[in-house]
Every structure is written in C-alpha cells, then in structure tokens.
Protein backbone atom coordinates (compact mmCIF):
# COMPACT_ATOMS: atom_id res chain seq x y z
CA UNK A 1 75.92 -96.94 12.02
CA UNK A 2 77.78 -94.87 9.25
CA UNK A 3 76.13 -91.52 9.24
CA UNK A 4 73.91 -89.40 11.45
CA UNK A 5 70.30 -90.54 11.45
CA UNK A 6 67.78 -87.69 11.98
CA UNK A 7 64.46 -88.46 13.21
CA UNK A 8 61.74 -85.84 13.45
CA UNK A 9 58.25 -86.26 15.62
CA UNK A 10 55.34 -83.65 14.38
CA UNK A 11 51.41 -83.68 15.28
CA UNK A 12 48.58 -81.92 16.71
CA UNK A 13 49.28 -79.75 19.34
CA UNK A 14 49.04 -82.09 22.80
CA UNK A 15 49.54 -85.39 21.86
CA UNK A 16 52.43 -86.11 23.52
CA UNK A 17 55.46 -85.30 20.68
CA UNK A 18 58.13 -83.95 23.10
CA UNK A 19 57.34 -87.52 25.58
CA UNK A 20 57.63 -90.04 22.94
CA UNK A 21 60.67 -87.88 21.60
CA UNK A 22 62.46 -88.00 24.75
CA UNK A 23 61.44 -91.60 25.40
CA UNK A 24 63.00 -91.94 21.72
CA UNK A 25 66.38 -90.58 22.45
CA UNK A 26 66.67 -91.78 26.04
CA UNK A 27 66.52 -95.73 24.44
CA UNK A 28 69.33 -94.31 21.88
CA UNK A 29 71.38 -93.23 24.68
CA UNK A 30 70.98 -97.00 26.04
CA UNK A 31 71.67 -98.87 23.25
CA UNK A 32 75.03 -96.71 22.94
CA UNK A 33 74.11 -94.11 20.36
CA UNK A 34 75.67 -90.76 20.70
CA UNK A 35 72.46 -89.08 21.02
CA UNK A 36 70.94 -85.38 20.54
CA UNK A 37 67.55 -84.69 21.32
CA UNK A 38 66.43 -80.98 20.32
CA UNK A 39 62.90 -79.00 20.62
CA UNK A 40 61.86 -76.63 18.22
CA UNK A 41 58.20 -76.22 19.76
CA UNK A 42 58.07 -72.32 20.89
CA UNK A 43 56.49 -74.08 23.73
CA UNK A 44 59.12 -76.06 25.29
CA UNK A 45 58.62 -78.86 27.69
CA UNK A 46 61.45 -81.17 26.85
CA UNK A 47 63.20 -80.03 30.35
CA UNK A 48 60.52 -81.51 31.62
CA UNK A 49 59.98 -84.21 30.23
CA UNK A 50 63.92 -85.79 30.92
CA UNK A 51 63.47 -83.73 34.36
CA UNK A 52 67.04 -81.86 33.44
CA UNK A 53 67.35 -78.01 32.62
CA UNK A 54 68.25 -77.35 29.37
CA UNK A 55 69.62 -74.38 26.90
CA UNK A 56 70.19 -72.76 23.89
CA UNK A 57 73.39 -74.93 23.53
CA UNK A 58 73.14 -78.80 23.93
CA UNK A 59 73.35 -79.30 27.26
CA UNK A 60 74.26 -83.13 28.65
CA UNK A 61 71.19 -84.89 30.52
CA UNK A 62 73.19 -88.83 30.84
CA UNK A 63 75.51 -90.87 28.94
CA UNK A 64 75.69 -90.55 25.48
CA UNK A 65 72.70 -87.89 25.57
CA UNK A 66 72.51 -84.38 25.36
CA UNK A 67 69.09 -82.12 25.11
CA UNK A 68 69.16 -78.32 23.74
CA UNK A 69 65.56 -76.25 23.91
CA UNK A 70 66.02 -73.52 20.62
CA UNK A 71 65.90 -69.89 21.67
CA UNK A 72 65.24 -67.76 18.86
CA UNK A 73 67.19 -64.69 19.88
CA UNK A 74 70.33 -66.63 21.07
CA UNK A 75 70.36 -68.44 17.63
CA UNK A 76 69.85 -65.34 15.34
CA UNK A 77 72.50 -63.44 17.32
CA UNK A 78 74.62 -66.25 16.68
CA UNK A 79 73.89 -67.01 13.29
CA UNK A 80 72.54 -64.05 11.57
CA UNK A 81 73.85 -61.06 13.51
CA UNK A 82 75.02 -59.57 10.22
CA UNK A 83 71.99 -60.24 8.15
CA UNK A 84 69.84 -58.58 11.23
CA UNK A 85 72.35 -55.76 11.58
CA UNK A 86 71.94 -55.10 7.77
CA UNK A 87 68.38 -54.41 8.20
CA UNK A 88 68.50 -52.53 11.19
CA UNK A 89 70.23 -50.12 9.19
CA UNK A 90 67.93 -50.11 6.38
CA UNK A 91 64.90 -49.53 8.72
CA UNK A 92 67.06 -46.54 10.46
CA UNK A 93 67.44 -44.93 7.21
CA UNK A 94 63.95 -45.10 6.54
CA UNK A 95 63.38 -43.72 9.56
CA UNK A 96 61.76 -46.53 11.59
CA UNK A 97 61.80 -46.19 15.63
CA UNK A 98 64.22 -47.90 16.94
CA UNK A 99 62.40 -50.76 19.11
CA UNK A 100 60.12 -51.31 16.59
CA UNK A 101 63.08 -51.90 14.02
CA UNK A 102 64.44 -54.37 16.43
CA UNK A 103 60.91 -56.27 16.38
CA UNK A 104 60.96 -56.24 12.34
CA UNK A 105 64.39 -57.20 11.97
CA UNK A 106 63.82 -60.74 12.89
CA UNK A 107 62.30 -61.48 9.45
CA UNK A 108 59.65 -63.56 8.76
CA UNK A 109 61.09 -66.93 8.39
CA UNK A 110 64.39 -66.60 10.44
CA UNK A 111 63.09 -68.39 13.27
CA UNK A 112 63.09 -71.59 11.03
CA UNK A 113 66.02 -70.77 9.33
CA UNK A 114 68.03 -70.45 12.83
CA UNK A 115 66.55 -73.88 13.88
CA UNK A 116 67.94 -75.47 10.23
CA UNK A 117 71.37 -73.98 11.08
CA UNK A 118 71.73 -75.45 14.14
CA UNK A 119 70.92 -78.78 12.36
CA UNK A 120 73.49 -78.06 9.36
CA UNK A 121 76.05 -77.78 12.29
CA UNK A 122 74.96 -80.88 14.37
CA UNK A 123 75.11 -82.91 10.85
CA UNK A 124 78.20 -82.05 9.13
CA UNK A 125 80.39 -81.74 12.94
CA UNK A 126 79.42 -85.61 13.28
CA UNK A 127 79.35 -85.17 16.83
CA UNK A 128 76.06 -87.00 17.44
CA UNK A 129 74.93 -90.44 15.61
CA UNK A 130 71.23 -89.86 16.17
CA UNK A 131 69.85 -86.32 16.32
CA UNK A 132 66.26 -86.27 17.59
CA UNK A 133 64.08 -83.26 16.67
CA UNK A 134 60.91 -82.44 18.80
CA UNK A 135 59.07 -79.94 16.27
CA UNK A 136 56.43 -77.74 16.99
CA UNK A 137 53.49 -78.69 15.96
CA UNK A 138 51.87 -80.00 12.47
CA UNK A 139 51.17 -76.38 10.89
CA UNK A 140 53.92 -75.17 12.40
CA UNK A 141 56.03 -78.16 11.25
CA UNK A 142 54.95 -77.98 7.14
CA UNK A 143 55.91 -74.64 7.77
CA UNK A 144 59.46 -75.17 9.11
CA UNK A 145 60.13 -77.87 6.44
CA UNK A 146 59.07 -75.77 3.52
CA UNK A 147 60.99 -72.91 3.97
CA UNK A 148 64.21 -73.83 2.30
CA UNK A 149 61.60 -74.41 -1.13
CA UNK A 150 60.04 -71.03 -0.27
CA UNK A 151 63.89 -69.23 -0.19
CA UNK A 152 64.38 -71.01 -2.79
CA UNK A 153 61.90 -69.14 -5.14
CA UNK A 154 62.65 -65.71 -3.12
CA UNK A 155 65.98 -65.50 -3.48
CA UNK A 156 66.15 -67.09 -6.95
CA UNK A 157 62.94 -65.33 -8.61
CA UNK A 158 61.32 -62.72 -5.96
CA UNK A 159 64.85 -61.40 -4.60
CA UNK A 160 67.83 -61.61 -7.05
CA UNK A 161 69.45 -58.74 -4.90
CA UNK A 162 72.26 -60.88 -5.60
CA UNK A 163 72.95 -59.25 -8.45
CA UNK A 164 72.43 -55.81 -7.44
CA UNK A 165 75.05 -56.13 -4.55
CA UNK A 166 78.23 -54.41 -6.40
CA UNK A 167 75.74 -51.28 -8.11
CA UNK A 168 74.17 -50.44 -4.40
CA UNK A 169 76.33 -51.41 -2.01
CA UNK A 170 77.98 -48.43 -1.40
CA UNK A 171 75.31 -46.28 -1.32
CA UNK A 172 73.73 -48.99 1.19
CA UNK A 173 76.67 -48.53 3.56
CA UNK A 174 77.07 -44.77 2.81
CA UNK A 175 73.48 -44.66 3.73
CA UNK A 176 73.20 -47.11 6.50
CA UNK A 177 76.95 -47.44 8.12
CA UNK A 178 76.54 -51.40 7.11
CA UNK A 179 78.27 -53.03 4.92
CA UNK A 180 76.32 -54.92 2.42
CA UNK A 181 78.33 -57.37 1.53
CA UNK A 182 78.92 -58.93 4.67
CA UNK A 183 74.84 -59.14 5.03
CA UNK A 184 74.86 -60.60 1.28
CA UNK A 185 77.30 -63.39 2.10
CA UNK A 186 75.64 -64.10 5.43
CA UNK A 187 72.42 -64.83 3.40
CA UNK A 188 74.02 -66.32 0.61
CA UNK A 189 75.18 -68.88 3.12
CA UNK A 190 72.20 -69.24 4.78
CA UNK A 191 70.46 -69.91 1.45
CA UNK A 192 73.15 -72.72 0.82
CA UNK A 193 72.62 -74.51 4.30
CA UNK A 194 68.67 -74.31 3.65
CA UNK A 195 69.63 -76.06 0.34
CA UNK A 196 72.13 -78.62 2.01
CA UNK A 197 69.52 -79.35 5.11
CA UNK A 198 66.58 -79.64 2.87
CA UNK A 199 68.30 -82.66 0.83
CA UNK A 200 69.34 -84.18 3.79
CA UNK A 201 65.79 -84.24 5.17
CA UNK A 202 64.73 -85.41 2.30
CA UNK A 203 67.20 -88.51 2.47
CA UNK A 204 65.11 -91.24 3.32
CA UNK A 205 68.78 -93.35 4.17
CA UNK A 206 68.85 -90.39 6.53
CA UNK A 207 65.64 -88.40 8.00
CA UNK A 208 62.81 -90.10 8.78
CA UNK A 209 59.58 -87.91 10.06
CA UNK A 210 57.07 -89.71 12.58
CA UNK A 211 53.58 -88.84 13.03
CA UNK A 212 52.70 -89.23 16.71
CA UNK A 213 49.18 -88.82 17.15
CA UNK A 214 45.99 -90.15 20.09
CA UNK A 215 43.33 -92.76 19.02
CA UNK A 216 41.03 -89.21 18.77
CA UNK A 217 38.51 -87.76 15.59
CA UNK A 218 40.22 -84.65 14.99
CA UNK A 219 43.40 -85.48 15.68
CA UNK A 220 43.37 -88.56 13.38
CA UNK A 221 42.32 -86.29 10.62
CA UNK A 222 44.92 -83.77 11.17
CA UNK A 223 47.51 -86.43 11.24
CA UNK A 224 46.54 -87.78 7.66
CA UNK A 225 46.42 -84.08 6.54
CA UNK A 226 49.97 -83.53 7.29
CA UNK A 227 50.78 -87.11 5.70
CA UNK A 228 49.63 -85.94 2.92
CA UNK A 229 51.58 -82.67 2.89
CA UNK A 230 55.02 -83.94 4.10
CA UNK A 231 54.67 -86.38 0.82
CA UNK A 232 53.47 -83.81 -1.32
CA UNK A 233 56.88 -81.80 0.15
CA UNK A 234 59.07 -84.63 -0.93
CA UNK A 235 59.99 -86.05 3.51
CA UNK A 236 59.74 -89.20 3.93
CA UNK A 237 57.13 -90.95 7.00
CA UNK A 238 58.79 -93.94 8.10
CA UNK A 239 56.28 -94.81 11.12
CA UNK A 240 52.99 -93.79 13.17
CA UNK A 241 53.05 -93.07 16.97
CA UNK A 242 49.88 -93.79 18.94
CA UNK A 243 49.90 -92.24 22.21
CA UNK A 244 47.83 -92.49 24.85
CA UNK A 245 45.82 -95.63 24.72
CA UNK A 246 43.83 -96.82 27.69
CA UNK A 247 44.33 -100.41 28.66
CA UNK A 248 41.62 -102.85 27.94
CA UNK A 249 41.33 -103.22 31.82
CA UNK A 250 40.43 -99.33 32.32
CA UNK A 251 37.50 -99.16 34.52
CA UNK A 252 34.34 -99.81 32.41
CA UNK A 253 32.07 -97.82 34.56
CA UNK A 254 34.55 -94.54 34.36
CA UNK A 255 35.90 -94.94 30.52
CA UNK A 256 33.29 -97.51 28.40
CA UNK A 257 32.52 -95.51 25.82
CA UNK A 258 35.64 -93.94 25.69
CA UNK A 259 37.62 -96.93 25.46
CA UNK A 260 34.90 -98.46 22.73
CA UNK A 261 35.67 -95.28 20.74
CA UNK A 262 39.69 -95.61 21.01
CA UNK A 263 38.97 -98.91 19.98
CA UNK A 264 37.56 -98.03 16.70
CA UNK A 265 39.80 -95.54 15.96
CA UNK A 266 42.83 -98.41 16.38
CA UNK A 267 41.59 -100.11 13.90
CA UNK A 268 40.62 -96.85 11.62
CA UNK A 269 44.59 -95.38 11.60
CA UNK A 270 45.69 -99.29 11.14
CA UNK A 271 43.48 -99.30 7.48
CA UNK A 272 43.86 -95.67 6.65
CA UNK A 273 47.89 -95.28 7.01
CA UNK A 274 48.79 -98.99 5.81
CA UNK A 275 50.92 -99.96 5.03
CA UNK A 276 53.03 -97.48 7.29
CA UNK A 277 53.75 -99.34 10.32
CA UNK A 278 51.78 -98.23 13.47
CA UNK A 279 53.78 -98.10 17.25
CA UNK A 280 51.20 -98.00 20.25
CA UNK A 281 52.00 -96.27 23.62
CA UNK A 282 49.97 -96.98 26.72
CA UNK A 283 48.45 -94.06 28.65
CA UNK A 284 50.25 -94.99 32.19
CA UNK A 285 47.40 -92.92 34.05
CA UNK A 286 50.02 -90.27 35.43
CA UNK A 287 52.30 -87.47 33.73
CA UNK A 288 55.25 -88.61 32.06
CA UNK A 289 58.76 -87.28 32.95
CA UNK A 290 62.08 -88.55 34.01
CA UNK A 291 64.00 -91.44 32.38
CA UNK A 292 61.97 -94.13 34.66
CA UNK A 293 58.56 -93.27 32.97
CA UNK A 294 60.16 -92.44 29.36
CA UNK A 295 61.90 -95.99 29.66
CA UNK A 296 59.06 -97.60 30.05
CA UNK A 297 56.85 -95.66 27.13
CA UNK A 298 59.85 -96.69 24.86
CA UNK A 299 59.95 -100.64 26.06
CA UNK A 300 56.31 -100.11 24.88
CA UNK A 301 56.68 -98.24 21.62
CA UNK A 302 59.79 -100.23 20.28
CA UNK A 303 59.42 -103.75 22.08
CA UNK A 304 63.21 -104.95 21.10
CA UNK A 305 63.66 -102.92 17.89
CA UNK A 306 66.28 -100.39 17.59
CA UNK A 307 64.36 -96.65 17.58
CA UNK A 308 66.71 -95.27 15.02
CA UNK A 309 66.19 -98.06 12.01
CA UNK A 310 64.14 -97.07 9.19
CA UNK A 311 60.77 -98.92 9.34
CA UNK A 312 58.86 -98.24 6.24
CA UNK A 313 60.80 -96.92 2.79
CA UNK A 314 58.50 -94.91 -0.35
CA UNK A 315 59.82 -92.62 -2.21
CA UNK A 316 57.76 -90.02 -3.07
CA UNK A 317 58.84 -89.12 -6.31
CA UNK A 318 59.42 -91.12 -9.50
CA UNK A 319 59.94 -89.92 -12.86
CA UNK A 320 59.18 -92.98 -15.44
CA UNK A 321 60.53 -91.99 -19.30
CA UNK A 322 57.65 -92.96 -21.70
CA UNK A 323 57.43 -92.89 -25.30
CA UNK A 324 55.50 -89.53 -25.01
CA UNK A 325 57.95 -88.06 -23.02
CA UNK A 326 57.81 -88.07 -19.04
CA UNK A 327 55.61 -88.99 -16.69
CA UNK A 328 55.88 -87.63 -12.41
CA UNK A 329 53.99 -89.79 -9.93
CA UNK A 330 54.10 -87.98 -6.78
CA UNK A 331 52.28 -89.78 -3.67
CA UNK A 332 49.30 -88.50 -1.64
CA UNK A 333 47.25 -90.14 -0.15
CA UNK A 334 43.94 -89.09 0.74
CA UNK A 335 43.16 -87.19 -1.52
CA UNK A 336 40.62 -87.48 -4.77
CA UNK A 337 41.41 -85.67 -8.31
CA UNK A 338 39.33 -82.54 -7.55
CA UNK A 339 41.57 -81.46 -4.90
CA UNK A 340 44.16 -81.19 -6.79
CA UNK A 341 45.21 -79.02 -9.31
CA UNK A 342 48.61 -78.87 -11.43
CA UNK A 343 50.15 -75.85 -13.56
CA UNK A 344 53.67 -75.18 -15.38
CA UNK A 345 55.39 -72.36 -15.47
CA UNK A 346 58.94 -72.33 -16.77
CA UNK A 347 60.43 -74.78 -15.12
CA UNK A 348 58.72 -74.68 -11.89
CA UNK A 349 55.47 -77.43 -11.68
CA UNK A 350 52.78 -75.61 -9.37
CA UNK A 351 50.78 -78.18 -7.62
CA UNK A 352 47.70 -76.82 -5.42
CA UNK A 353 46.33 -79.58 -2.89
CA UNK A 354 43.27 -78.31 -1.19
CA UNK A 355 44.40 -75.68 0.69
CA UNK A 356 48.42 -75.89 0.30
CA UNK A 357 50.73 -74.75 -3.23
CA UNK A 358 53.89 -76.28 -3.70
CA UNK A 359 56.16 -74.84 -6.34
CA UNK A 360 58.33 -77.58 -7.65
CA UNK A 361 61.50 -76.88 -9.37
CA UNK A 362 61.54 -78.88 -12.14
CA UNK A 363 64.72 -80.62 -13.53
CA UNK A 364 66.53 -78.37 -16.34
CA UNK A 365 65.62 -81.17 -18.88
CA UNK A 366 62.35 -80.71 -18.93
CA UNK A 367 62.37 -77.13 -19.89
CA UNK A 368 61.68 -78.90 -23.32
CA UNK A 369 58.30 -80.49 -22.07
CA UNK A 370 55.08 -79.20 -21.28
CA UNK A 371 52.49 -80.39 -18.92
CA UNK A 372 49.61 -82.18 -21.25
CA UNK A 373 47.63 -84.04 -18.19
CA UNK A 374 47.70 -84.44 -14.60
CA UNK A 375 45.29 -86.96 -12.31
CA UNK A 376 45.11 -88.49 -9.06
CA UNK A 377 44.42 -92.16 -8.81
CA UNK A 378 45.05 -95.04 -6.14
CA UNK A 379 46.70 -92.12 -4.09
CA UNK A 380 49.10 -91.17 -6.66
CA UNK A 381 49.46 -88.11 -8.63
CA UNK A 382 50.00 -88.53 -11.59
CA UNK A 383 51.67 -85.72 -13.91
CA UNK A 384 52.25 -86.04 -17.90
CA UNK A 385 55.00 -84.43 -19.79
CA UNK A 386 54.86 -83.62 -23.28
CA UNK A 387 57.37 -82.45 -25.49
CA UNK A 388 56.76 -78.66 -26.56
C-alpha cells in the first residue's frame, strides 16, 4: 500500500461504532498493516473495547497496532496554547473572571479542530499505513467534518483579522501582555491544516467514511440522513455496517417478532443504500471486548477481504461543460426537489437540504456565471450555470 488509508466509522449513538472500529483495526494489525485506531467520541469506550488502557498519545495495544482516546485539554494545550493564551488575554482586558475566561477560551469549534490536528500529524509523519477513526456520533460527526468549510467562510469572509494584525497588534499586546502575532500565525496554521485535512478526507483514493448502523426504524433513518449529508459535504461512503443481527436460530418463543422485524429491515437498507455494499455483523449474545471477540466480529464483517480496500467509488461532484455554460450534479440521495433549495452569492453556491446549509465555494471561473436553475432528480442535484 502506497499511502495512508483513513477510514472513519459514524452512526447513531449505540450501535456499536467503537466495536466494529476496533474489530476493524485489530484485522489490519493481522494482515501486517501498521495500524492506528483513534476515538473521537467524548464518550470513550475504545479501552474497552481492545481491553488495553489508552491516552491522549497513541499508546501500543499489539503488533503493528496502537490506540489513542482524544482528550480535549491535552490536545489544545498542545496545539493551540498560543491561540488560547491570546484570548485569555483579551477576556482579562475586558474584564472577564478568571475561571470563567478559562471556560470561554476553548472556542467553539477547537475541540474538532484539535482532533483534525492530530490527524494532519498522523498523515503527513507516515508513521501508520491505516489510521482508523472512531467518531462520535452522526450529529456530532457532520459537525466535526464541516468545520474546516465553516473556518473557511469565518476566517475568509466573517473574520479577515488577518489583515488587521500589523494596525492592532500592538495595542493588543500593550493591552493584553500577548503577543498577537504569535496567536495570528498559530491560527493561520490551523486554518491551513483544516484546509490540508479536509482534501484529504475528501480523497476517495484515501478516506473512506462507513456507516455502521442496527437492522432498527430510527436508526435506519438516521443512517440515510447522514448519507445524505456526508455527500452533500463532498466525503465519500465506501460501505454499510450492520451490527447486531440475531441469528436465524434465536429462540422463536423469546425474539419472533423481533427477529421477523430485523428481517425486514435487511432487506429495506439492502434496496435503500444500493448499490453501496452492505457488511453484516452477528449479535454474539454477550458484550464485545478483547481481540478474541473483535476477531471474530471482523471474520464476520470482512469474510477474506482486506478491511482497508475501497469497496464502493462515487464521486460526489461533477461539473459537465454544456453549450449554456455549466452544469453541477451533486449526489443525494433521499431526498425529493422540495427539500432542497439552491442560491448564489458571489462565488459561494448556498445549498439548503431540509434542515442543513452548505456554503460551497465555487471555482474562481465561474464568477462569470450565474445560477439560472437547480432540481433534484434520480437522487441527483442538479445545478445550472449561466453566463452573466
């Protein structure tokens, strides 16, 4: 394998993410990938799930595997001590108690943004060929992945303070005792690695994001929600994990209707996420933890395929030149053409999808063209550009 494959397990709260993670990286490990498998999930468990203590720092759990469970504080400190110290300083000039400035300086957002560092170091270092994430989950998730497009259009619209830097910086340090510029670079290279990670993840040669997910209503429906949004984001799904499914030989008497409902449901995520290939998991009737258990959820999930390959390729994106001008197909599925509206301004392309708004940066050529049209159909949206 040539580069660092990154593989990234989101869904609803209690399906099992951080076991079919594990059981991911521990068959890495096996089949002699150097192997990192990190949680991001506020509410770790990965310790227990490979039965091994883990850290802030990647700690190793067997050959050619290492776990690390993210600490917010430890990361910030070592990340973003000057960014944080910067505001501390602004918040004691305006007079702020002192505890409570130490709650507000971790900023909304820098919880994700210390979790993409440690990525951007694990990638370029090269020290691991598979890097597994465990992410919190779905909301949570969309959230993490779309900040580096939200600090995007802070920094670069909202925020330009950029540009301010040389006028107020010594009054700022006058002021405050901290120097601005060091708190200026520190988020000028944060902004960079949020730029660098956010390609990378959306590199489907690269990342590949798998929904894992139970043969339940709700959390079927959630799971096609945040399909829908991770295309609409621009990641790319490479595979479905079903978790959790009773044997056909389950007592009839204690689990009938149960087991007739998983049953439907099977074949309900097999139509509705086609032609995204669909991995099944066996509820083993007893928790899962330590590599005896997780090897034999990952026998089951992957059979004899390798974990890290890419199973399913779409890219989500496509501009097609026309005689008109331009035309952007973006995919999502599930969706129907009143859910989804589509505005221009400059050259950012503001797409609202029920509930969620993605501001797209548009490429600089199409400053010239103007949105004319926009429609869903056949799960495809499907934007016109006209020239102005």
């Amino acid at each position: 394998m040539s580069q660092t494959r990154i593989i990234l397990f989101t869904g609803k709260g209690g399906v099992g993410k951080t076991t079919i993670s594990a059981a991911t990286a521990l068959r890495a490990a096996e089949q002699g990938y150097k192997t990192l498998v990190m949680s991001t999930d506020p509410a770790h468990s990965l310790a227990d799930a490979l039965d091994h203590p883990l850290g802030p720092e990647p700690t190793q759990v067997r050959p050619n595997l290492c776990g690390q469970e993210f600490d917010v504080y430890y990361s910030i400190k070592k990340y973003l001590s000057n960014l944080r110290e910067l505001m501390l300083g602004i918040f004691k000039w305006r007079g702020i108690d002192r505890m409570l400035a130490e709650e507000m300086a971790i900023l909304p957002g820098m919880e994700e943004t210390a979790a993409f560092l440690w990525l951007d170091l694990f990638y370029r270092s090269g020290d691991y060929e598979v890097i597994i994430i465990d992410s919190a989950p779905t909301g949570e998730t969309l959230k993490h992945l779309t900040l580096p497009q939200v600090s995007q259009w802070w920094l670069t619209r909202a925020l330009p303070i950029q540009k301010a830097g040389k006028s107020i910086g010594p009054m700022v340090r006058r002021v405050t005792g901290v120097p601005l510029d060091k708190g200026l670079q520190e988020l000028e290279t944060y902004y960079n690695k949020l730029m660098y990670i956010q390609e990378i993840m959306s590199n489907p040669d690269i990342c590949s994001i798998r929904l894992v997910l139970n043969p339940e209503r709700m959390v079927i429906q959630e799971a096609l929600r945040a399909y829908t949004y991770l295309q609409l984001y621009g990641y790319p799904v490479d595979a479905v994990m079903v978790n959790r499914i009773l044997p056909p030989n389950s007592s009839e008497a204690v689990f009938g209707d149960y087991l007739e409902a998983q049953q439907r449901y099977l074949a309900e995520i097999a139509d509705t996420f086609a032609p995204l290939p669909i991995f099944h998991a066996p509820h083993l009737g007893r928790e899962v933890f330590g590599p005896e258990r997780l090897q034999a959820i990952a026998q089951e999930l992957y059979q004899q395929q390798d974990p890290q390959q890419i199973f399913f390729r779409r890219k989500p994106y496509h501009f097609i030149e026309r005689n008109y001008g331009y035309l952007l197909t973006i995919h999502l599925p599930f969706l129907h053409n009143d859910d989804v509206s589509v505005s221009q301004n400059g050259d950012e392309l503001i797409i609202q999808a029920k509930h969620r708004r993605r501001n797209l940066f548009l490429p600089k050529f199409l400053a010239y063209y103007r949105v004319t049209n926009s429609q869903v159909m056949d799960g495809q949206l499907l934007v016109r550009f006209e020239k102005a």
